[in-house]
Every structure is written in C-alpha cells, then in structure tokens.
PDB file of N, CA and C in Angstrom:
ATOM      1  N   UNK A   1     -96.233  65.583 -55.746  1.00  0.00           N
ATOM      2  CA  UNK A   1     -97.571  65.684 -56.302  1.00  0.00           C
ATOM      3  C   UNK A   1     -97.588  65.633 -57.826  1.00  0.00           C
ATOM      4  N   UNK A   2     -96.261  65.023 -58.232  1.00  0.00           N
ATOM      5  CA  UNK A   2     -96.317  65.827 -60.109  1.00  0.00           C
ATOM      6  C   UNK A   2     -96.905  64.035 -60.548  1.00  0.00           C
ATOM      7  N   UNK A   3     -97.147  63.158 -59.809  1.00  0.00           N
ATOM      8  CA  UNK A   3     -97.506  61.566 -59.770  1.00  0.00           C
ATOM      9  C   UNK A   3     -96.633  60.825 -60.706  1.00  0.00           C
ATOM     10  N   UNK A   4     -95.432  61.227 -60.322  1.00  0.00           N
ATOM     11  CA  UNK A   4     -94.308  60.327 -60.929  1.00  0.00           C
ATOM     12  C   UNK A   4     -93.629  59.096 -60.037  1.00  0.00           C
ATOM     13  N   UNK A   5     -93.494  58.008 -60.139  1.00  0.00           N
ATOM     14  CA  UNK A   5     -92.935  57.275 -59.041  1.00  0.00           C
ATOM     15  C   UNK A   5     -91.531  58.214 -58.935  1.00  0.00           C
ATOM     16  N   UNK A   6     -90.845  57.754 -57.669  1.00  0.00           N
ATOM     17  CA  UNK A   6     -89.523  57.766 -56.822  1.00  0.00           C
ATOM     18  C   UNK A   6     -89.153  56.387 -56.586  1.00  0.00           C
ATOM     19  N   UNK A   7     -88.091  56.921 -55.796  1.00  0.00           N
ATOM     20  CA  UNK A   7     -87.137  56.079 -55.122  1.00  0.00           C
ATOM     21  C   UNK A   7     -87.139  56.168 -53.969  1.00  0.00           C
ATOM     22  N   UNK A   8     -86.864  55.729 -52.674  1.00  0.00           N
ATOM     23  CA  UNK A   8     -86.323  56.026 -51.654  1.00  0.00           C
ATOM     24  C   UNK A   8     -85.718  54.612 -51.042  1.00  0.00           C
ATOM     25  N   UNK A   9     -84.809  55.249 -50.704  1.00  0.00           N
ATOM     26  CA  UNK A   9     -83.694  54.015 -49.929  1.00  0.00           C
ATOM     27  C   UNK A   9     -83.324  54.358 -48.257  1.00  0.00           C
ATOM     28  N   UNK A  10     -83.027  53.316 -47.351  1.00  0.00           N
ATOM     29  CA  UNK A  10     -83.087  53.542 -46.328  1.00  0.00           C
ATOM     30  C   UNK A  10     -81.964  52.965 -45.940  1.00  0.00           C
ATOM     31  N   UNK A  11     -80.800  52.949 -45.932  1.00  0.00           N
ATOM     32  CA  UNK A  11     -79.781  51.781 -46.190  1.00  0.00           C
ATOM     33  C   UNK A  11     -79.327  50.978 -44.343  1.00  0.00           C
ATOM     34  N   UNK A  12     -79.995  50.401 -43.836  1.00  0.00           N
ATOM     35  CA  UNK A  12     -79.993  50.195 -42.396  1.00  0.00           C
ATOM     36  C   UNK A  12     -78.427  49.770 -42.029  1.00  0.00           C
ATOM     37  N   UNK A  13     -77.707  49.358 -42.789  1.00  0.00           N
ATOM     38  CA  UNK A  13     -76.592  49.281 -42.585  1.00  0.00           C
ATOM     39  C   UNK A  13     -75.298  50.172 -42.508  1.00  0.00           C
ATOM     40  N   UNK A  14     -76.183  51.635 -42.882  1.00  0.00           N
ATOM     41  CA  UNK A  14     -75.309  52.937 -43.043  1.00  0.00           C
ATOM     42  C   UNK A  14     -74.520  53.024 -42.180  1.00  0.00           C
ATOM     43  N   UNK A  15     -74.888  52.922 -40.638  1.00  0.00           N
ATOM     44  CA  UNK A  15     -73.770  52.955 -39.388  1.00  0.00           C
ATOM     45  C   UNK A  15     -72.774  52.420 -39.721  1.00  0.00           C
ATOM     46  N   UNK A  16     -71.893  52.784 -39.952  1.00  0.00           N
ATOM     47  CA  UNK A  16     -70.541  52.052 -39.926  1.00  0.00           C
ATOM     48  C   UNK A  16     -69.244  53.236 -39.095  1.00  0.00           C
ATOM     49  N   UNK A  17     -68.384  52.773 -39.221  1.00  0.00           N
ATOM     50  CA  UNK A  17     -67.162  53.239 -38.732  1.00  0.00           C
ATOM     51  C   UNK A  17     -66.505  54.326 -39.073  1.00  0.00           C
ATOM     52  N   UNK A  18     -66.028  55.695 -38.846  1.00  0.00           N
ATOM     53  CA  UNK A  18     -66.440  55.713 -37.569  1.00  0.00           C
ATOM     54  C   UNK A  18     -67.363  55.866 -36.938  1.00  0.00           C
ATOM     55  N   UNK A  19     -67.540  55.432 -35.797  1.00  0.00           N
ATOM     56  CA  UNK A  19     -68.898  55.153 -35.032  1.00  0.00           C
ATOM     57  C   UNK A  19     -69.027  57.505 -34.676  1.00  0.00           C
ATOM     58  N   UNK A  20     -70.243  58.082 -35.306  1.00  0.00           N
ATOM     59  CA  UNK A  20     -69.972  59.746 -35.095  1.00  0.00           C
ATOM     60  C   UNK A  20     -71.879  59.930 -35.012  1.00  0.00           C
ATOM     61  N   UNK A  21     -71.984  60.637 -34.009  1.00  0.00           N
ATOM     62  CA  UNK A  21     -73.196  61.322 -34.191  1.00  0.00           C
ATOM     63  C   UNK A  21     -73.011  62.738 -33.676  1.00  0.00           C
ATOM     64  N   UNK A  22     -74.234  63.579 -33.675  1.00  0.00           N
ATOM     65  CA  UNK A  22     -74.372  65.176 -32.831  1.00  0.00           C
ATOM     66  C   UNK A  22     -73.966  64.996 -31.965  1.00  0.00           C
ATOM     67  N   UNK A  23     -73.466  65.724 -31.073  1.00  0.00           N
ATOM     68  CA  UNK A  23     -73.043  65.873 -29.656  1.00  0.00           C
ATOM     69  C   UNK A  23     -74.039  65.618 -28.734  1.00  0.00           C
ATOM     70  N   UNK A  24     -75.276  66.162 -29.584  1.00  0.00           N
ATOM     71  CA  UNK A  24     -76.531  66.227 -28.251  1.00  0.00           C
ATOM     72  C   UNK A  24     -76.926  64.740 -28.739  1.00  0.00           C
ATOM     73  N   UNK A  25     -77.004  63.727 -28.988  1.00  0.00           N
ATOM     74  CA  UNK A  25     -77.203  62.597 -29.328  1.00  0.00           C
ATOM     75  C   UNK A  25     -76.106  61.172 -28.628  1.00  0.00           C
ATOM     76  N   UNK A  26     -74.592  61.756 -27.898  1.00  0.00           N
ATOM     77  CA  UNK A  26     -73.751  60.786 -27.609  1.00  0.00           C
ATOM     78  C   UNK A  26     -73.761  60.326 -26.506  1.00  0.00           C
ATOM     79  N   UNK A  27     -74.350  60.969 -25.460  1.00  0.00           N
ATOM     80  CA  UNK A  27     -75.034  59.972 -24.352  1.00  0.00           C
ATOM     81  C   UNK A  27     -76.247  60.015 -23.933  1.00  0.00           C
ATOM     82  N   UNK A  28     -76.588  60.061 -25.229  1.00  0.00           N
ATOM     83  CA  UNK A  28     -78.711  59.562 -25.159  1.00  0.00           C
ATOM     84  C   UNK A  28     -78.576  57.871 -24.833  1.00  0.00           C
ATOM     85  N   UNK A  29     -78.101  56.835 -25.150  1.00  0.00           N
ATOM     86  CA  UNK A  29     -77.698  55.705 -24.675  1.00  0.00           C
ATOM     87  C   UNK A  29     -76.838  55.873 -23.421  1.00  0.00           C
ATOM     88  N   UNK A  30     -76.345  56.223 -22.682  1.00  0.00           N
ATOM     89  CA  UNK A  30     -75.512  56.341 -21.673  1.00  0.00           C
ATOM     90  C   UNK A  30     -75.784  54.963 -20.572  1.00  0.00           C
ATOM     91  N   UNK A  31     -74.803  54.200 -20.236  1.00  0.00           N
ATOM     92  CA  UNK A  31     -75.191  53.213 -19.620  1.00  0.00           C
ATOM     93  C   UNK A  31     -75.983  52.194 -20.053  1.00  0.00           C
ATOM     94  N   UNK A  32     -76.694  52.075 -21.261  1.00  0.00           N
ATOM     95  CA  UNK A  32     -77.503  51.126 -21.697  1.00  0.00           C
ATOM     96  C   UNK A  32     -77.097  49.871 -22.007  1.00  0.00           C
ATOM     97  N   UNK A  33     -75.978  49.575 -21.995  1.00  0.00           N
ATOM     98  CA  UNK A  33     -75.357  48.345 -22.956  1.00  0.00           C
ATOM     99  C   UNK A  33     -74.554  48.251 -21.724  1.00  0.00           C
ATOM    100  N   UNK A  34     -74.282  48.475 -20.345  1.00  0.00           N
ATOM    101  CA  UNK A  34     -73.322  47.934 -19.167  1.00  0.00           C
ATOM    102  C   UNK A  34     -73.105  46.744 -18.793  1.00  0.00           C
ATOM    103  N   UNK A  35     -74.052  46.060 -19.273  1.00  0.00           N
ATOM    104  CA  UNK A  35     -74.558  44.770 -18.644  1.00  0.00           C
ATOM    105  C   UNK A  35     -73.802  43.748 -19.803  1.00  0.00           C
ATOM    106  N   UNK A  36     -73.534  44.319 -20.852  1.00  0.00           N
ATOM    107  CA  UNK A  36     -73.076  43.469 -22.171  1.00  0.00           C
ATOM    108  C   UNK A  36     -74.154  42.807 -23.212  1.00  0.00           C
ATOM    109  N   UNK A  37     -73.108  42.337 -23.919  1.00  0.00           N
ATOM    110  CA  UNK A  37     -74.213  41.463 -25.432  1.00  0.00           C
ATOM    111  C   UNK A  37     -74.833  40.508 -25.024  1.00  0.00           C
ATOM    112  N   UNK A  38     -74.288  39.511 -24.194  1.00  0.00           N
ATOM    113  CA  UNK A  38     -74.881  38.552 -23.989  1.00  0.00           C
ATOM    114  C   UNK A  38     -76.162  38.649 -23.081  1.00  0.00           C
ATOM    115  N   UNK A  39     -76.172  39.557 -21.998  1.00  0.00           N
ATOM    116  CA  UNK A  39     -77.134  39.579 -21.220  1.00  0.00           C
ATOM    117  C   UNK A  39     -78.429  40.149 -22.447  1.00  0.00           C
ATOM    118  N   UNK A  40     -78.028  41.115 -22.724  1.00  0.00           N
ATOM    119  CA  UNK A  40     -78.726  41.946 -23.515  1.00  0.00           C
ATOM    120  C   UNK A  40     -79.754  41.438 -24.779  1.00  0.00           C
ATOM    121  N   UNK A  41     -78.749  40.078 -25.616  1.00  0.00           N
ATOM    122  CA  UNK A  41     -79.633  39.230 -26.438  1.00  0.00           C
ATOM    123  C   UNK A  41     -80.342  38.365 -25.814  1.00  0.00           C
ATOM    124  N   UNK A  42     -80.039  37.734 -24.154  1.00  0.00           N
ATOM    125  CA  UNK A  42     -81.032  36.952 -23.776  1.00  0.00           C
ATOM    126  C   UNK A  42     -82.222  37.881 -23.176  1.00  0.00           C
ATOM    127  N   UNK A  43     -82.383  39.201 -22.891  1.00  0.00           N
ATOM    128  CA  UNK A  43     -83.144  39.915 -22.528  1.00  0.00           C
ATOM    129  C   UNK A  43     -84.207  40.322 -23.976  1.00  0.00           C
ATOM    130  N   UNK A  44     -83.216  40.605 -25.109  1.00  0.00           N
ATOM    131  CA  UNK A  44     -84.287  40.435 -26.374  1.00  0.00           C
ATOM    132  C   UNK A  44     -85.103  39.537 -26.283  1.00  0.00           C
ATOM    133  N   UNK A  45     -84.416  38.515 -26.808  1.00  0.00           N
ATOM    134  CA  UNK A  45     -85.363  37.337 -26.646  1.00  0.00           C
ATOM    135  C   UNK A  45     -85.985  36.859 -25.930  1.00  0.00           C
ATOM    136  N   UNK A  46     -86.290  37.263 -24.913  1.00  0.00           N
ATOM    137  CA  UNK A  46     -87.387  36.889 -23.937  1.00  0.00           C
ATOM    138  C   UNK A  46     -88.264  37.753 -23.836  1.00  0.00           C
ATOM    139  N   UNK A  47     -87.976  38.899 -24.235  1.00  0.00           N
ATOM    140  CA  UNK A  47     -89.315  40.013 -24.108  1.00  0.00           C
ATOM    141  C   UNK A  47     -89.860  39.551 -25.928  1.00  0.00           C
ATOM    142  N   UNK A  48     -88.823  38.734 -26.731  1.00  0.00           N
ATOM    143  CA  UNK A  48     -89.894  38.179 -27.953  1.00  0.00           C
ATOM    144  C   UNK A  48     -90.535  37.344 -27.958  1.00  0.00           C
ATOM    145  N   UNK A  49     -90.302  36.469 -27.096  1.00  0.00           N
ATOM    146  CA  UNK A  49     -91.343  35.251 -26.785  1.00  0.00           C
ATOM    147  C   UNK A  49     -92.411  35.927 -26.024  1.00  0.00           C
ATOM    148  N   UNK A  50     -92.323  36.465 -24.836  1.00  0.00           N
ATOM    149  CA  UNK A  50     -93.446  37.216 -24.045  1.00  0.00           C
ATOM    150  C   UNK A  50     -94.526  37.924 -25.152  1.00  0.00           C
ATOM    151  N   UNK A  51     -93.752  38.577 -26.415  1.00  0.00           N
ATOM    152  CA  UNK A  51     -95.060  39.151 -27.224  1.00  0.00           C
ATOM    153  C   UNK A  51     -95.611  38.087 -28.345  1.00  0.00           C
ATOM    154  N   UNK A  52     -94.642  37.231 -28.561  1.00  0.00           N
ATOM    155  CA  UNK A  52     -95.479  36.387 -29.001  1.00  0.00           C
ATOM    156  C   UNK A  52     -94.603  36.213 -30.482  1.00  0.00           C
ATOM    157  N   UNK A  53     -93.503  37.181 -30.834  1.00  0.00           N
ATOM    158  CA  UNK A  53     -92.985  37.413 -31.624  1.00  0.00           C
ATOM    159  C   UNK A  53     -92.063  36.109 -32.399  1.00  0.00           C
ATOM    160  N   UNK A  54     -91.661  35.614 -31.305  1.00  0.00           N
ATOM    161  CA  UNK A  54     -91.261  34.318 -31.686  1.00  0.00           C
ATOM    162  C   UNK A  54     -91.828  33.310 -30.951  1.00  0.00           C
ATOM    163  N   UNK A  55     -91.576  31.841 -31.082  1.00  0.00           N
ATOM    164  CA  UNK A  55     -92.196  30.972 -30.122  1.00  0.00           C
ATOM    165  C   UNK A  55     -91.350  30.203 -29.057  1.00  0.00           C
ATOM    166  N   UNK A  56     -91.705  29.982 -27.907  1.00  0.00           N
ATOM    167  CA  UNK A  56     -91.348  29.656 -26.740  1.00  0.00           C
ATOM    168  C   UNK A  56     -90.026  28.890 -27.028  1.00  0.00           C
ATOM    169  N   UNK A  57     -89.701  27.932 -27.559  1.00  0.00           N
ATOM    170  CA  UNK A  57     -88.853  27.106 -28.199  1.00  0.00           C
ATOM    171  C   UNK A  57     -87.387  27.694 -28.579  1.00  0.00           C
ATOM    172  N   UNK A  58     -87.819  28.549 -29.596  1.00  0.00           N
ATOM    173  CA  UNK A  58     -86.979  29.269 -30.070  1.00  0.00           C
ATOM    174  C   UNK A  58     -85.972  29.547 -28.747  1.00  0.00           C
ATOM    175  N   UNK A  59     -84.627  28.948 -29.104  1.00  0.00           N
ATOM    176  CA  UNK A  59     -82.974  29.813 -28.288  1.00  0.00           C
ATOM    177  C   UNK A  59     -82.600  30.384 -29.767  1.00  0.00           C
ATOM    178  N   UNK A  60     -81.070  31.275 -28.907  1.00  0.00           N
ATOM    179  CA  UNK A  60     -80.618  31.623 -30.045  1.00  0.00           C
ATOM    180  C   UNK A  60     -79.413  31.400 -30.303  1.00  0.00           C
ATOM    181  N   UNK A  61     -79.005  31.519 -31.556  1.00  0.00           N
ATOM    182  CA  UNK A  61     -77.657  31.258 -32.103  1.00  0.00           C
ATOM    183  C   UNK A  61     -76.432  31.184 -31.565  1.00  0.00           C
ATOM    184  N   UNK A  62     -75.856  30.236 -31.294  1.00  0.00           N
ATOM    185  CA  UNK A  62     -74.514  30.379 -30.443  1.00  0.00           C
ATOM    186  C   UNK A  62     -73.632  31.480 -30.658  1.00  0.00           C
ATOM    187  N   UNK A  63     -72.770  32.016 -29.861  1.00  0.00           N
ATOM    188  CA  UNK A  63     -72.199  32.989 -30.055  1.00  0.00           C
ATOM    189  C   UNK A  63     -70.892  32.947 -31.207  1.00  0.00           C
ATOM    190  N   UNK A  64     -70.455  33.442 -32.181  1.00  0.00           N
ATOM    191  CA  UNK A  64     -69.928  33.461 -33.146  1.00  0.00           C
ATOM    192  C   UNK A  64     -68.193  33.341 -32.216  1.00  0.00           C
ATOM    193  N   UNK A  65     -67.651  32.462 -32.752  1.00  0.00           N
ATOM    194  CA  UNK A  65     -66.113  31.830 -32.038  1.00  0.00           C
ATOM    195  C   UNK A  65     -65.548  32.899 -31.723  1.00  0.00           C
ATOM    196  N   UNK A  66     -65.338  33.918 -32.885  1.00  0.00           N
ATOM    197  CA  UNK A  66     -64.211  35.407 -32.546  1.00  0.00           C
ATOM    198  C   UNK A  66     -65.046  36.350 -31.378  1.00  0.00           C
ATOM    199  N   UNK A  67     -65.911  36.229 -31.075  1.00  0.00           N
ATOM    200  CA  UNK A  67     -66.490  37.142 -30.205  1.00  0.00           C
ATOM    201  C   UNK A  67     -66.429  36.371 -28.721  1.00  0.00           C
ATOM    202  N   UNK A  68     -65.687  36.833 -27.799  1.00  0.00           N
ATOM    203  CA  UNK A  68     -65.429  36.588 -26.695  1.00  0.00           C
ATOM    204  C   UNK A  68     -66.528  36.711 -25.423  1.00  0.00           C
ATOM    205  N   UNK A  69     -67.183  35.802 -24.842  1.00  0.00           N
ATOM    206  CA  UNK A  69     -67.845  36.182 -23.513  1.00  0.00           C
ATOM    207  C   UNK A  69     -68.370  37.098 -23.016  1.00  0.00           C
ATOM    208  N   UNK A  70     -68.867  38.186 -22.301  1.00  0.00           N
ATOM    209  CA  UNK A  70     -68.790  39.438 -21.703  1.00  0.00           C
ATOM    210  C   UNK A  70     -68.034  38.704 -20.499  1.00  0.00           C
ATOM    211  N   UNK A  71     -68.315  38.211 -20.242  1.00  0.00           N
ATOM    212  CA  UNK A  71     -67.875  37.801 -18.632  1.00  0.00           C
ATOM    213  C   UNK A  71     -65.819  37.850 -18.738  1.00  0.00           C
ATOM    214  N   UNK A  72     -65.374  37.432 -20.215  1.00  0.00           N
ATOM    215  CA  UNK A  72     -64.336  37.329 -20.255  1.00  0.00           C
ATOM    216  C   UNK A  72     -63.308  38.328 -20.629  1.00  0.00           C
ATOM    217  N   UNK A  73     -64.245  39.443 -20.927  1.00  0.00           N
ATOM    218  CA  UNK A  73     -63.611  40.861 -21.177  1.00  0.00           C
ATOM    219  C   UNK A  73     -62.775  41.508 -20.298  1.00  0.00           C
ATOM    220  N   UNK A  74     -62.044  41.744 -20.326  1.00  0.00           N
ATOM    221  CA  UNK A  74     -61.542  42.731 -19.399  1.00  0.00           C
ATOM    222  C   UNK A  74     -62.421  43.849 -18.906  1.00  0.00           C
ATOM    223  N   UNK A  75     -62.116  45.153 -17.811  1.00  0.00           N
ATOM    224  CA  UNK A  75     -63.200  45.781 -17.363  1.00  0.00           C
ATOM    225  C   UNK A  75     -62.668  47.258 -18.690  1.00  0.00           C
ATOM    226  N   UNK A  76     -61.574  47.690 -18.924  1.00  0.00           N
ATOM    227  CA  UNK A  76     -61.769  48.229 -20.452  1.00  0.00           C
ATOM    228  C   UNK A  76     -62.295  47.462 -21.314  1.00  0.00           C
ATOM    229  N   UNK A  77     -62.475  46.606 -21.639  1.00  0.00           N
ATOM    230  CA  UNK A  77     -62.936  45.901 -22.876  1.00  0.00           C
ATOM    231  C   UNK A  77     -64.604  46.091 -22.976  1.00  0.00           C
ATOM    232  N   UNK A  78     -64.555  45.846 -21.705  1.00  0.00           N
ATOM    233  CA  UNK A  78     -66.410  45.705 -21.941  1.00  0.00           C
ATOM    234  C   UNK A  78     -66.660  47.524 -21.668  1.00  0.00           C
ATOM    235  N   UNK A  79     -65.915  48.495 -21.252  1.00  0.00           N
ATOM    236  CA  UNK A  79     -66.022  50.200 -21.231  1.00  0.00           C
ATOM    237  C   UNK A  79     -66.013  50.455 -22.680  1.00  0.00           C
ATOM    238  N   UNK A  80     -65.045  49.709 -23.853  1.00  0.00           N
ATOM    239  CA  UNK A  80     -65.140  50.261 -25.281  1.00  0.00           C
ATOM    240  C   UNK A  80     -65.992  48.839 -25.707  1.00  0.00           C
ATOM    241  N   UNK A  81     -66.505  48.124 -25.398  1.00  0.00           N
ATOM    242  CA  UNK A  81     -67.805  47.639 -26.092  1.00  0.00           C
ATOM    243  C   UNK A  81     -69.015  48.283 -26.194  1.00  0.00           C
ATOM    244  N   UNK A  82     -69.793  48.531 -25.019  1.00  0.00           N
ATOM    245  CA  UNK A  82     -70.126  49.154 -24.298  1.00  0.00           C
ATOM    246  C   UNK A  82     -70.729  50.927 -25.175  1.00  0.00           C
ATOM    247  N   UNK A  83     -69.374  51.149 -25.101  1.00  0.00           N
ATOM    248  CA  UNK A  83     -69.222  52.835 -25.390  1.00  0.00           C
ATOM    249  C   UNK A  83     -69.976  52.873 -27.135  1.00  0.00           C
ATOM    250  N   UNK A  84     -69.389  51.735 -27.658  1.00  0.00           N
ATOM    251  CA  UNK A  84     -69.291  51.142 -29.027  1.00  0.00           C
ATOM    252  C   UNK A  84     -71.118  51.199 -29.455  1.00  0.00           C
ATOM    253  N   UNK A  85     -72.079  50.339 -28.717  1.00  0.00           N
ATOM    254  CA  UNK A  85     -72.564  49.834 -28.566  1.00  0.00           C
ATOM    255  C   UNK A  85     -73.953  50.705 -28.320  1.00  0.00           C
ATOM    256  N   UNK A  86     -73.840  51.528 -27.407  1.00  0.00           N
ATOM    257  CA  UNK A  86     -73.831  52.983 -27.498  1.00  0.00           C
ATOM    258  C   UNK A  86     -74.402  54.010 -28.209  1.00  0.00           C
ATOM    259  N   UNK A  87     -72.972  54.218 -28.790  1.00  0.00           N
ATOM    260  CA  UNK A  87     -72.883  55.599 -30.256  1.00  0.00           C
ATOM    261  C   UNK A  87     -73.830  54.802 -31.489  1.00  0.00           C
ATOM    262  N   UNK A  88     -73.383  53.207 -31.741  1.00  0.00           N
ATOM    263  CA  UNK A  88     -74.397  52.873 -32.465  1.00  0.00           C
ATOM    264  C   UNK A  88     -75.555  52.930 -32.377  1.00  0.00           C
ATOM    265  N   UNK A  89     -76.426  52.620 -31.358  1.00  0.00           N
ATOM    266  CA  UNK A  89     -77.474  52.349 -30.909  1.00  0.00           C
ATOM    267  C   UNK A  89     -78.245  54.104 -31.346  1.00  0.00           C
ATOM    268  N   UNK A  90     -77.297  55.396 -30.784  1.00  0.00           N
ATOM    269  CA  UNK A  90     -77.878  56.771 -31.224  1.00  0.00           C
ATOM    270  C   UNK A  90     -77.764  57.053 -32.730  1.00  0.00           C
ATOM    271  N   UNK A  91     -76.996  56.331 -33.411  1.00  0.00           N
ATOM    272  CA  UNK A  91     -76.475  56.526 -35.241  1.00  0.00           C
ATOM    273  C   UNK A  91     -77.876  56.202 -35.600  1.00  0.00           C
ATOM    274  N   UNK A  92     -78.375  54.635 -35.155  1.00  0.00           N
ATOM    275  CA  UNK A  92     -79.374  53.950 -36.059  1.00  0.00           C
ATOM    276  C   UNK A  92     -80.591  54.920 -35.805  1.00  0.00           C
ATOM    277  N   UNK A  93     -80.614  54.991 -34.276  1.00  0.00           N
ATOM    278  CA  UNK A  93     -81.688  56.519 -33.992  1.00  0.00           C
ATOM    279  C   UNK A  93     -81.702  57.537 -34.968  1.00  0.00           C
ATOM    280  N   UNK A  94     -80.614  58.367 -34.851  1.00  0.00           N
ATOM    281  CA  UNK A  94     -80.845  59.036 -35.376  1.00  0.00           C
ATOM    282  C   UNK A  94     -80.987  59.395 -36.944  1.00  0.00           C
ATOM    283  N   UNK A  95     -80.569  58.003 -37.529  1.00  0.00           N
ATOM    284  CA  UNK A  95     -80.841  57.790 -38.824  1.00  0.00           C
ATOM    285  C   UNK A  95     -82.215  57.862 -38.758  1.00  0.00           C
TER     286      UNK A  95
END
C-alpha cells in the first residue's frame, strides 16, 4: 500500500532436479502419467482442438531423436518415467 512498484517473478522453470516435494504432495499424481508421453501429448492435443485452442490441422512436433517411444521402454523405464513425471507434475502444483 506504500504505492511503490515491485517485482515479482514466477520462474516456471524452477522444477528442476532433484525432482522433491512435501510428502503429502508425492502421490497427489499417482498413476497419472501410466499410459506415457506419447499417449498423453496426443490426448493434450485433442482436448486443444476440441476447445478451440488450437486449430483442427494443427499435429504436433515429432518426437525429439534422444527420446525413445513409450512403447519401447522397458516396463522399469516407463515405472521411472512415469514416477518422474509425476513428482513434477506436484512441484509445478505446488509451486
């Protein structure tokens, strides 16, 4: 109230490694990401066309070379993707 400007910063990229939140926060995602990335970005994007957010047309970006399939993961691989995927998803929350 003293009517001085501020600052405030929100830095969305803060999540980083290690991946740590509250305890009561680490399986608020539980199971959410089972299905993998790939299912998961074609499920984005189709509930963005449905709102209108993007247009019908719109696919998306091929998958980046170093990032492997879901389908081609092993069944640990896609448990610490997954898990990964997760803890982030409660970080950005709870940021």
């Amino acid at each position: 109230n003293d009517g001085k400007p501020f600052f405030a910063y929100l830095g969305y990229q803060a999540p980083h490694g290690p991946l740590a939140v509250p305890s009561e926060w680490r399986e608020k995602y539980k199971g959410r990401y089972d299905q993998g990335y790939d299912a998961i970005r074609a499920e984005r994007l189709a509930r963005q066309k449905k709102l209108g957010i993007v247009g019908q047309g719109v696919v998306t970006f091929p998958r980046l070379p170093n990032l492997p399939a879901w389908e081609e993961l092993t069944d640990d691989q896609r448990s610490q993707a997954a898990r990964k995927m997760e803890l982030y998803a409660a970080m950005i929350e709870y940021m």
